[in-house]
C-alpha atoms as a PDB file:
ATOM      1  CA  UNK A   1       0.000   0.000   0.000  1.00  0.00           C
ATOM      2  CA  UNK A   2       1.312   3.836  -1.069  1.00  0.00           C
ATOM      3  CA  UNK A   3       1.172   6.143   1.557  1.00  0.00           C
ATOM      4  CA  UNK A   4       1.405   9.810   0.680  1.00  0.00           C
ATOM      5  CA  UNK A   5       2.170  12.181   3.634  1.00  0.00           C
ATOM      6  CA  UNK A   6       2.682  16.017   3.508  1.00  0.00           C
ATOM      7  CA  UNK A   7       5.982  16.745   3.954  1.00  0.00           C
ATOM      8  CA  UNK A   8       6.303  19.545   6.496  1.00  0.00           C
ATOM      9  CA  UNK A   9       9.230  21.078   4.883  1.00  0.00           C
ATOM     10  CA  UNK A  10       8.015  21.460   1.565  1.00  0.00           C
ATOM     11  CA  UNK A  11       5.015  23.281   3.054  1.00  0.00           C
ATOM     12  CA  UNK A  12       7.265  25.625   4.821  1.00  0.00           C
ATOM     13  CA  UNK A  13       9.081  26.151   1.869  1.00  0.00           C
ATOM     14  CA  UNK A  14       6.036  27.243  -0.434  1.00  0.00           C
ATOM     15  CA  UNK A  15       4.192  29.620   3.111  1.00  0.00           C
ATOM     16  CA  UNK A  16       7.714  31.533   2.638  1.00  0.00           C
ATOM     17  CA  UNK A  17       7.771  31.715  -1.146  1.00  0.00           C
ATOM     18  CA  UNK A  18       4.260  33.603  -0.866  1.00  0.00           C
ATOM     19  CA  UNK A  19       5.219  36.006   2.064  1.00  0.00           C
ATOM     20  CA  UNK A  20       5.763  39.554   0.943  1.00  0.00           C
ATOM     21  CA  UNK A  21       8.202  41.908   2.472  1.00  0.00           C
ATOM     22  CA  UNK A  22       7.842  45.661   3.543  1.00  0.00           C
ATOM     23  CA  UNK A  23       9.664  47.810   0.715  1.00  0.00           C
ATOM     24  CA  UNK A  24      12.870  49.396   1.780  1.00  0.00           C
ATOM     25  CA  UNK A  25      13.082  52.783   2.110  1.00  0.00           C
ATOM     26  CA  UNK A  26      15.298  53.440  -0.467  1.00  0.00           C
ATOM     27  CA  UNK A  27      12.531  52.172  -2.699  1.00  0.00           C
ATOM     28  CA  UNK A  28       9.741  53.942  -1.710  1.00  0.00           C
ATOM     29  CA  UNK A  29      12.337  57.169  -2.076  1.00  0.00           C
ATOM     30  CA  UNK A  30      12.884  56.171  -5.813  1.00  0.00           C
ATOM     31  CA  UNK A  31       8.961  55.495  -6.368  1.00  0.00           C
ATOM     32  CA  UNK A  32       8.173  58.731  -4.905  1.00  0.00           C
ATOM     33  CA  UNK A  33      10.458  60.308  -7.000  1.00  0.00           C
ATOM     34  CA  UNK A  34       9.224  59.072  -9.991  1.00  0.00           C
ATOM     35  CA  UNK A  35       6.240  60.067  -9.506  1.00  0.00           C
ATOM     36  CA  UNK A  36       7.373  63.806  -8.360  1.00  0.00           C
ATOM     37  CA  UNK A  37       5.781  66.592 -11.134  1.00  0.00           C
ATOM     38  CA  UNK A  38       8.841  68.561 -11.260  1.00  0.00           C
ATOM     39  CA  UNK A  39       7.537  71.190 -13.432  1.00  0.00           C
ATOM     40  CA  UNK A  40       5.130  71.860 -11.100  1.00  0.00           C
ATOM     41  CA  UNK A  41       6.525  72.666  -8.305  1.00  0.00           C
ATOM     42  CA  UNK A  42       8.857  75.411  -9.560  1.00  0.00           C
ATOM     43  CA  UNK A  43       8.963  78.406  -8.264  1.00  0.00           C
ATOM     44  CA  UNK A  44       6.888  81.447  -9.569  1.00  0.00           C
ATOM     45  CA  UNK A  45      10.080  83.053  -9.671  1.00  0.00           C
ATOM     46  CA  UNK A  46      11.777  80.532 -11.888  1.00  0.00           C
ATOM     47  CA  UNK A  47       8.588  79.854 -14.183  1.00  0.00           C
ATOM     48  CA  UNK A  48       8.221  83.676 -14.578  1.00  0.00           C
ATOM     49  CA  UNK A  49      11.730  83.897 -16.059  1.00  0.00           C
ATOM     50  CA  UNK A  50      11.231  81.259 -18.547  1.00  0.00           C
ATOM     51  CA  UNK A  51       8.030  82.847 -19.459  1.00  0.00           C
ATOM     52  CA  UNK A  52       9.890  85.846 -20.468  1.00  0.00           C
ATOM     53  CA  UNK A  53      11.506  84.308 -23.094  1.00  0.00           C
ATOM     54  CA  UNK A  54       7.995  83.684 -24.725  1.00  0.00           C
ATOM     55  CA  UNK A  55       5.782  86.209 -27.018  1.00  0.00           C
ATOM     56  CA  UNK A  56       2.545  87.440 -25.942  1.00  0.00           C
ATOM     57  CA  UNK A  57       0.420  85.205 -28.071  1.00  0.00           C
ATOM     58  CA  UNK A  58       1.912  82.352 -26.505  1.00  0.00           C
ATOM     59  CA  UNK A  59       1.422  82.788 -22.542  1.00  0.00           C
ATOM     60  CA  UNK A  60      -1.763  84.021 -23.413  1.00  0.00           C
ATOM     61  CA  UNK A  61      -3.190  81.248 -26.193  1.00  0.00           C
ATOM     62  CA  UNK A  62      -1.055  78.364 -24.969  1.00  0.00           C
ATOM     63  CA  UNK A  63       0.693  78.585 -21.642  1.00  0.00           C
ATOM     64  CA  UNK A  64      -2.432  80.122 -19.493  1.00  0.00           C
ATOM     65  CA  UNK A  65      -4.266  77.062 -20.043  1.00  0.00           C
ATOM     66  CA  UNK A  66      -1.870  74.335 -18.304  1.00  0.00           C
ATOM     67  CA  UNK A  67      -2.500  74.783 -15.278  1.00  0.00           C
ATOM     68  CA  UNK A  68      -3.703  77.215 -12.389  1.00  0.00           C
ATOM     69  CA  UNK A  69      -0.221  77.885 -11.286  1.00  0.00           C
ATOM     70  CA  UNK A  70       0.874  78.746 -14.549  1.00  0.00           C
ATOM     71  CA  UNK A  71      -1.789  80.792 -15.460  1.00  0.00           C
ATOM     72  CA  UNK A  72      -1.313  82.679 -12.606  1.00  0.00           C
ATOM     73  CA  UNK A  73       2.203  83.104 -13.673  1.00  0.00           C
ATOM     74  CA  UNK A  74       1.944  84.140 -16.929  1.00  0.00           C
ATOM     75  CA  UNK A  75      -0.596  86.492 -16.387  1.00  0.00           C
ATOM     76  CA  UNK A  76       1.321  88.705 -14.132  1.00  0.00           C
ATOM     77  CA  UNK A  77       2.094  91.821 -15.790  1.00  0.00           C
ATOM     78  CA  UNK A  78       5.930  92.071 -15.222  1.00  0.00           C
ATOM     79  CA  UNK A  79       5.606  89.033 -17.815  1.00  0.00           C
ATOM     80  CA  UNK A  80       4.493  91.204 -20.377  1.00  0.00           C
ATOM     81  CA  UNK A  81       6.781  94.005 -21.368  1.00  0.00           C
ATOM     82  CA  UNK A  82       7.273  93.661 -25.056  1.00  0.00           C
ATOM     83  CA  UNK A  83       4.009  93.062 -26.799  1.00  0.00           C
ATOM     84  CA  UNK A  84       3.919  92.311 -30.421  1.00  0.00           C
ATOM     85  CA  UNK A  85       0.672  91.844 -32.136  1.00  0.00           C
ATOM     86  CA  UNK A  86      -0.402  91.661 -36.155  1.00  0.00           C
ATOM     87  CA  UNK A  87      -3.668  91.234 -37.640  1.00  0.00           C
ATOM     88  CA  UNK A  88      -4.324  87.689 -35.605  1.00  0.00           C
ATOM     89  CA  UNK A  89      -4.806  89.816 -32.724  1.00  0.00           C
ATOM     90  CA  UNK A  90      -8.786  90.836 -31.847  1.00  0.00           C
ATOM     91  CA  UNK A  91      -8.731  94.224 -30.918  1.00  0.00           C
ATOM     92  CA  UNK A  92     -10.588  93.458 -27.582  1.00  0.00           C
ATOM     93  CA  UNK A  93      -7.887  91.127 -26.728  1.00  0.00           C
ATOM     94  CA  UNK A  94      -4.776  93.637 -27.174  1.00  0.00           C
ATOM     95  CA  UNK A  95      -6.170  96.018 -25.840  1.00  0.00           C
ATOM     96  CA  UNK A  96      -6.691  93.829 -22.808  1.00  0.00           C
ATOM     97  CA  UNK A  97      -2.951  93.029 -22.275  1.00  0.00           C
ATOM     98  CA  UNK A  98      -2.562  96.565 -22.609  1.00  0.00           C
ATOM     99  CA  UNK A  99      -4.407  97.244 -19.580  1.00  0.00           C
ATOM    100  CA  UNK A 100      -3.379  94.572 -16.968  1.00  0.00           C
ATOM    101  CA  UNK A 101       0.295  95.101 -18.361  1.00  0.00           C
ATOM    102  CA  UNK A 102       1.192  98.803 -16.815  1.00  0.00           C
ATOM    103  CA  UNK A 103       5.015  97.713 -17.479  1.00  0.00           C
ATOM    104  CA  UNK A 104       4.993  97.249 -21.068  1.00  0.00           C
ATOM    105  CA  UNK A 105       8.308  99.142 -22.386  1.00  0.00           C
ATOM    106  CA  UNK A 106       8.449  97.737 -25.914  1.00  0.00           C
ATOM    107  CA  UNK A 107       5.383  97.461 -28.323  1.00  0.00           C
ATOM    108  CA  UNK A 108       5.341  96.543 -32.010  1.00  0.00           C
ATOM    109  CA  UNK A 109       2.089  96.578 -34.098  1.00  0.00           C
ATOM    110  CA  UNK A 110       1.733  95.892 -37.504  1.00  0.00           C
ATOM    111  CA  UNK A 111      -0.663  95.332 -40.547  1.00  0.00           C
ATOM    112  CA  UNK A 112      -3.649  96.385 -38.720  1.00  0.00           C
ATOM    113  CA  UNK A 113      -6.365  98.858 -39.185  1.00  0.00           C
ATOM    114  CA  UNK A 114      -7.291  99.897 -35.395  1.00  0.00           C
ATOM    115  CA  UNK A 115      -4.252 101.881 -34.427  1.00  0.00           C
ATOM    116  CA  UNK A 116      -6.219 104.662 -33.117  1.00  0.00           C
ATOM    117  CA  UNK A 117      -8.181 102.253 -30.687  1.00  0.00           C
ATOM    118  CA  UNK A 118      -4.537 100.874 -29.815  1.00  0.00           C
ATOM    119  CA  UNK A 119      -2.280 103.734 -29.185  1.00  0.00           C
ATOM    120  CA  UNK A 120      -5.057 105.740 -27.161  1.00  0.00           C
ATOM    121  CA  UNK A 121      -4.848 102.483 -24.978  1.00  0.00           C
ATOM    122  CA  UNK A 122      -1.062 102.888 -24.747  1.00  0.00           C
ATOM    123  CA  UNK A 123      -1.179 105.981 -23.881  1.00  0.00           C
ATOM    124  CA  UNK A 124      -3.475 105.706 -21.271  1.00  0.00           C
ATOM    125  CA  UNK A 125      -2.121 102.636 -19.699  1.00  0.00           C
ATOM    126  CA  UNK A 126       1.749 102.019 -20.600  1.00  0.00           C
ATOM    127  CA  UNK A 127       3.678 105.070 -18.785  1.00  0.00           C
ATOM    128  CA  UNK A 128       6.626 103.032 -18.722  1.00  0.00           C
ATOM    129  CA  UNK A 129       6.907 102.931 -21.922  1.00  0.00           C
ATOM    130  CA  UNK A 130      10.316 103.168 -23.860  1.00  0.00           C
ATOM    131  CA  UNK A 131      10.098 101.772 -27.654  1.00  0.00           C
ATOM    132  CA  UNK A 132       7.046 101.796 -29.947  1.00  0.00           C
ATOM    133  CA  UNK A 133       7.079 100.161 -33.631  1.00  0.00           C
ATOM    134  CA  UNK A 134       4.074 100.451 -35.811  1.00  0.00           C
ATOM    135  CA  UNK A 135       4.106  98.850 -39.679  1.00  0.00           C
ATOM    136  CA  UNK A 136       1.615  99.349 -42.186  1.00  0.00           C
ATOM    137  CA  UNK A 137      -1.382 100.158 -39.637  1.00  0.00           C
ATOM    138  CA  UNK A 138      -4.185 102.243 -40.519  1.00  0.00           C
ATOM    139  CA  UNK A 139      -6.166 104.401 -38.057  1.00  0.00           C
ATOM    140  CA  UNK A 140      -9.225 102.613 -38.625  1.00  0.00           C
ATOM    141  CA  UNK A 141     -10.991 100.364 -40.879  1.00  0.00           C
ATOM    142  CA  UNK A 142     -12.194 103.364 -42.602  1.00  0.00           C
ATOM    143  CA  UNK A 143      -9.595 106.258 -42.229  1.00  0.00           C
ATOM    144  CA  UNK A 144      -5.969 105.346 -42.980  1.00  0.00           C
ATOM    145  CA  UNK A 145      -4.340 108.639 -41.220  1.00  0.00           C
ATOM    146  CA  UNK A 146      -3.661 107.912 -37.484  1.00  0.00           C
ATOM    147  CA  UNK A 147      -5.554 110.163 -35.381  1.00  0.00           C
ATOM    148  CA  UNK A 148      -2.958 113.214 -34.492  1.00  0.00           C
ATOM    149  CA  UNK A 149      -5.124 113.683 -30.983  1.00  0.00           C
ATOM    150  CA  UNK A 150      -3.809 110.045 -30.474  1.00  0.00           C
ATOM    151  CA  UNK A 151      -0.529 110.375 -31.463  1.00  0.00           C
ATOM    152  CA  UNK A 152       0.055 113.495 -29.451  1.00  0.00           C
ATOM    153  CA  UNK A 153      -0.826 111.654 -26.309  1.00  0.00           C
ATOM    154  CA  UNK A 154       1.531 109.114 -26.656  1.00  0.00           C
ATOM    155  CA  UNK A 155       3.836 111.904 -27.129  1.00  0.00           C
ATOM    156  CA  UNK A 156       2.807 113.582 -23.978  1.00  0.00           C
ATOM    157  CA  UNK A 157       1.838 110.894 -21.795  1.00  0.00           C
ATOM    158  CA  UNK A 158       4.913 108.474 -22.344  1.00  0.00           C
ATOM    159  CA  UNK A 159       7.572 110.611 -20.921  1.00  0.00           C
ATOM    160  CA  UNK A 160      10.145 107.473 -20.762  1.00  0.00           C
ATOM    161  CA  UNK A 161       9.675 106.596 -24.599  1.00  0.00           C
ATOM    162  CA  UNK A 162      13.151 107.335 -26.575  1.00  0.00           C
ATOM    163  CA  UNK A 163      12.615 104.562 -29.732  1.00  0.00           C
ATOM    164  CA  UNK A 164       9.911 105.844 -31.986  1.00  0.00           C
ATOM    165  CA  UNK A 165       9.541 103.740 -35.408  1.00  0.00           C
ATOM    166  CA  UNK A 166       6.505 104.340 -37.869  1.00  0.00           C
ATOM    167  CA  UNK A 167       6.556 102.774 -41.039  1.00  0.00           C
ATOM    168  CA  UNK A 168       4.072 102.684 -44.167  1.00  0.00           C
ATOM    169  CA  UNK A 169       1.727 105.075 -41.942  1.00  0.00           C
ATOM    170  CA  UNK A 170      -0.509 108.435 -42.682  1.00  0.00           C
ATOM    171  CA  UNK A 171      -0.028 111.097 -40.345  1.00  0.00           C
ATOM    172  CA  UNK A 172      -1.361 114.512 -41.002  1.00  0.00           C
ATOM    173  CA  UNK A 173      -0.594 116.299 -38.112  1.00  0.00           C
ATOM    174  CA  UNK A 174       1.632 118.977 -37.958  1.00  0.00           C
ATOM    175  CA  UNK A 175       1.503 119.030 -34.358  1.00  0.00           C
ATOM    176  CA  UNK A 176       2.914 115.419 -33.547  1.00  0.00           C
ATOM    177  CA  UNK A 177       5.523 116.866 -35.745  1.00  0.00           C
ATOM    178  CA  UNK A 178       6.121 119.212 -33.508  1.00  0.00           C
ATOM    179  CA  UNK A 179       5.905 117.478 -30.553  1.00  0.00           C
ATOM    180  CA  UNK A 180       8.648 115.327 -31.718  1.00  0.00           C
ATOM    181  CA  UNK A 181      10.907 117.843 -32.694  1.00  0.00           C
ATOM    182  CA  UNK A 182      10.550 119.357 -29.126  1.00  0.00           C
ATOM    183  CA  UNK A 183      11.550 116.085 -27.256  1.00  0.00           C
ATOM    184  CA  UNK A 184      14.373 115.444 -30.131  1.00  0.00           C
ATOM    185  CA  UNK A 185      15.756 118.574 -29.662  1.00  0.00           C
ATOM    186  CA  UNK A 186      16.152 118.084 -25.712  1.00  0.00           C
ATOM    187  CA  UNK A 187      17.724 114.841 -26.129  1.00  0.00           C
ATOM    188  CA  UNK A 188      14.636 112.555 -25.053  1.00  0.00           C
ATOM    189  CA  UNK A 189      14.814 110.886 -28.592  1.00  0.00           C
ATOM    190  CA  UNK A 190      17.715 108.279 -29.187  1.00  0.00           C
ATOM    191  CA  UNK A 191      16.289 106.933 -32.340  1.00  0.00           C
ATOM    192  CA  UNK A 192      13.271 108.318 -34.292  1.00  0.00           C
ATOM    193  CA  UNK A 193      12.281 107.145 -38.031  1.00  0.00           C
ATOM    194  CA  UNK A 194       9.343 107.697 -40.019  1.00  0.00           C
ATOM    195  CA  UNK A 195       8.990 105.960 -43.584  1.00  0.00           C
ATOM    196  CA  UNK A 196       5.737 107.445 -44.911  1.00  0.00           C
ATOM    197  CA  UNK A 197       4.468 110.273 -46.514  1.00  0.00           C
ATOM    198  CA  UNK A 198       4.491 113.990 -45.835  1.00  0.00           C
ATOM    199  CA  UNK A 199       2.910 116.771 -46.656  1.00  0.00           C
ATOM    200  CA  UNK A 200       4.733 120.309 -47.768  1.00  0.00           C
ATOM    201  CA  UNK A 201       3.214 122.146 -44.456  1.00  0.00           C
ATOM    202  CA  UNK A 202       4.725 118.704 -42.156  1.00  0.00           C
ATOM    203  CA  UNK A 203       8.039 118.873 -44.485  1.00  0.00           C
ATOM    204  CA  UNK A 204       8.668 122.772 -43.485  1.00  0.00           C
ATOM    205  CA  UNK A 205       7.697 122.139 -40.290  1.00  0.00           C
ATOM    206  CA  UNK A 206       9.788 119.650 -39.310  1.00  0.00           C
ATOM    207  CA  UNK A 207      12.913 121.521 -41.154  1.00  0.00           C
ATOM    208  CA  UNK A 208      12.328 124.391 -39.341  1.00  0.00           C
ATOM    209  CA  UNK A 209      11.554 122.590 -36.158  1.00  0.00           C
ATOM    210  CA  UNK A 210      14.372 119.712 -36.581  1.00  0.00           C
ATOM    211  CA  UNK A 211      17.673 121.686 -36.287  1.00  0.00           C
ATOM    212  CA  UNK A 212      20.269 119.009 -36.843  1.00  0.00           C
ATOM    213  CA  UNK A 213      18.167 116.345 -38.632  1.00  0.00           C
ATOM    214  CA  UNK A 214      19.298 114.302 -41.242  1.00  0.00           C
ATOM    215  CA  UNK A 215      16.068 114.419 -43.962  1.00  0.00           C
ATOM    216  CA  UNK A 216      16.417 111.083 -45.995  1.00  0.00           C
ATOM    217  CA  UNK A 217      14.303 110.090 -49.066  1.00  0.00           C
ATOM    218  CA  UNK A 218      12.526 107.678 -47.371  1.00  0.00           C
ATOM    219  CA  UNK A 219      10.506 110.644 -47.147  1.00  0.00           C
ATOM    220  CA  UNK A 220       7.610 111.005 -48.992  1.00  0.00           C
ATOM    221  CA  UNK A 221       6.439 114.392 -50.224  1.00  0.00           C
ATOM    222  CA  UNK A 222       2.838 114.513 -51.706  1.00  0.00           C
END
């Protein structure tokens, strides 16, 4: 007769294969490391820096929408001190980073046809100003001349700005002439061009005005 009997060793042997042991700590270290978000727990400070390396479009369009923290972040005006926009750019939407951005010291706009709307917004709202780039803008959708009420306030309100650069533009006022030749002549100017047409009452005025200037023929008589 076969006799089959448990062997007590073999049991013992398969109970210990089964038992589990408590992770090391060294272990749990390199789990919860993995699983650290390192991105998002850098500082404002840090993040804010990076951010500056970015154009307007993108905190606004890409990098607001991450997260809370970095929407927070990149919505903080000292983030936002050159602002470049072109025709992509609703009007409503400039003219809000215009507002919340009270540090803006360079601004470019170009191939749009609501500078008027725009540059009574910088006026109003971007003392700090220091450079200021406009290309092939018109005043509105139905005027092409920039409004010279407009461009006399940025003149007078935007007592840091020493970078002025208009290009394919209409201006007919003889006073923003003026006004620049006043703040040229005391030094507040460090680089001024206007490409663009002029009329013979704005030429005279800005050679009598202009003592010094250099009169190139990017200038337009008409």
């Amino acid at each position: 007769m076969l006799c089959l009997e448990k062997n007590p060793y073999n049991l013992r042997n398969k109970q210990g294969s089964k038992r589990k042991y408590a992770p090391t700590e060294s272990v749990v270290e390199r789990k919860r490391l993995r699983n650290f978000d390192y991105i998002a727990s850098l500082p404002d400070e840090i993040l804010l820096h990076i951010f500056s390396y970015l154009d307007t479009d993108d905190l606004y369009y890409n990098v607001r929408l991450v997260c809370r923290k970095w929407r927070r972040t990149a919505m903080l005006s000292s983030a936002w001190k050159d602002v470049r926009a072109g025709n992509d750019i609703p009007t409503h939407i400039l003219s809000n980073w215009i507002q919340f951005s009270p540090v803006i010291k360079h601004f470019r706009i170009s191939d749009r046809n609501d500078a008027d709307v725009i540059l009574e917004a910088v006026s109003k709202h971007s003392s700090h100003l220091e450079s200021i780039t406009i290309e092939n803008c018109w005043g509105s959708s139905e005027k092409i001349p920039i409004q010279s009420q407009t461009l006399c306030k940025l003149l007078t309100r935007c007592k840091k700005l020493g970078k002025i650069n208009f290009e394919r533009v209409k201006i007919r006022s003889c006073k923003f002439f003026k006004l620049l030749a006043k703040r040229r002549n005391n030094g507040k100017f460090l680089q001024l061009c206007y490409v663009g047409p002029v009329t013979p009452k704005q030429y005279n005025t800005l050679k009598e005005s202009c003592s010094g200037w250099i009169f190139t023929e990017f200038i337009e008589i008409v």
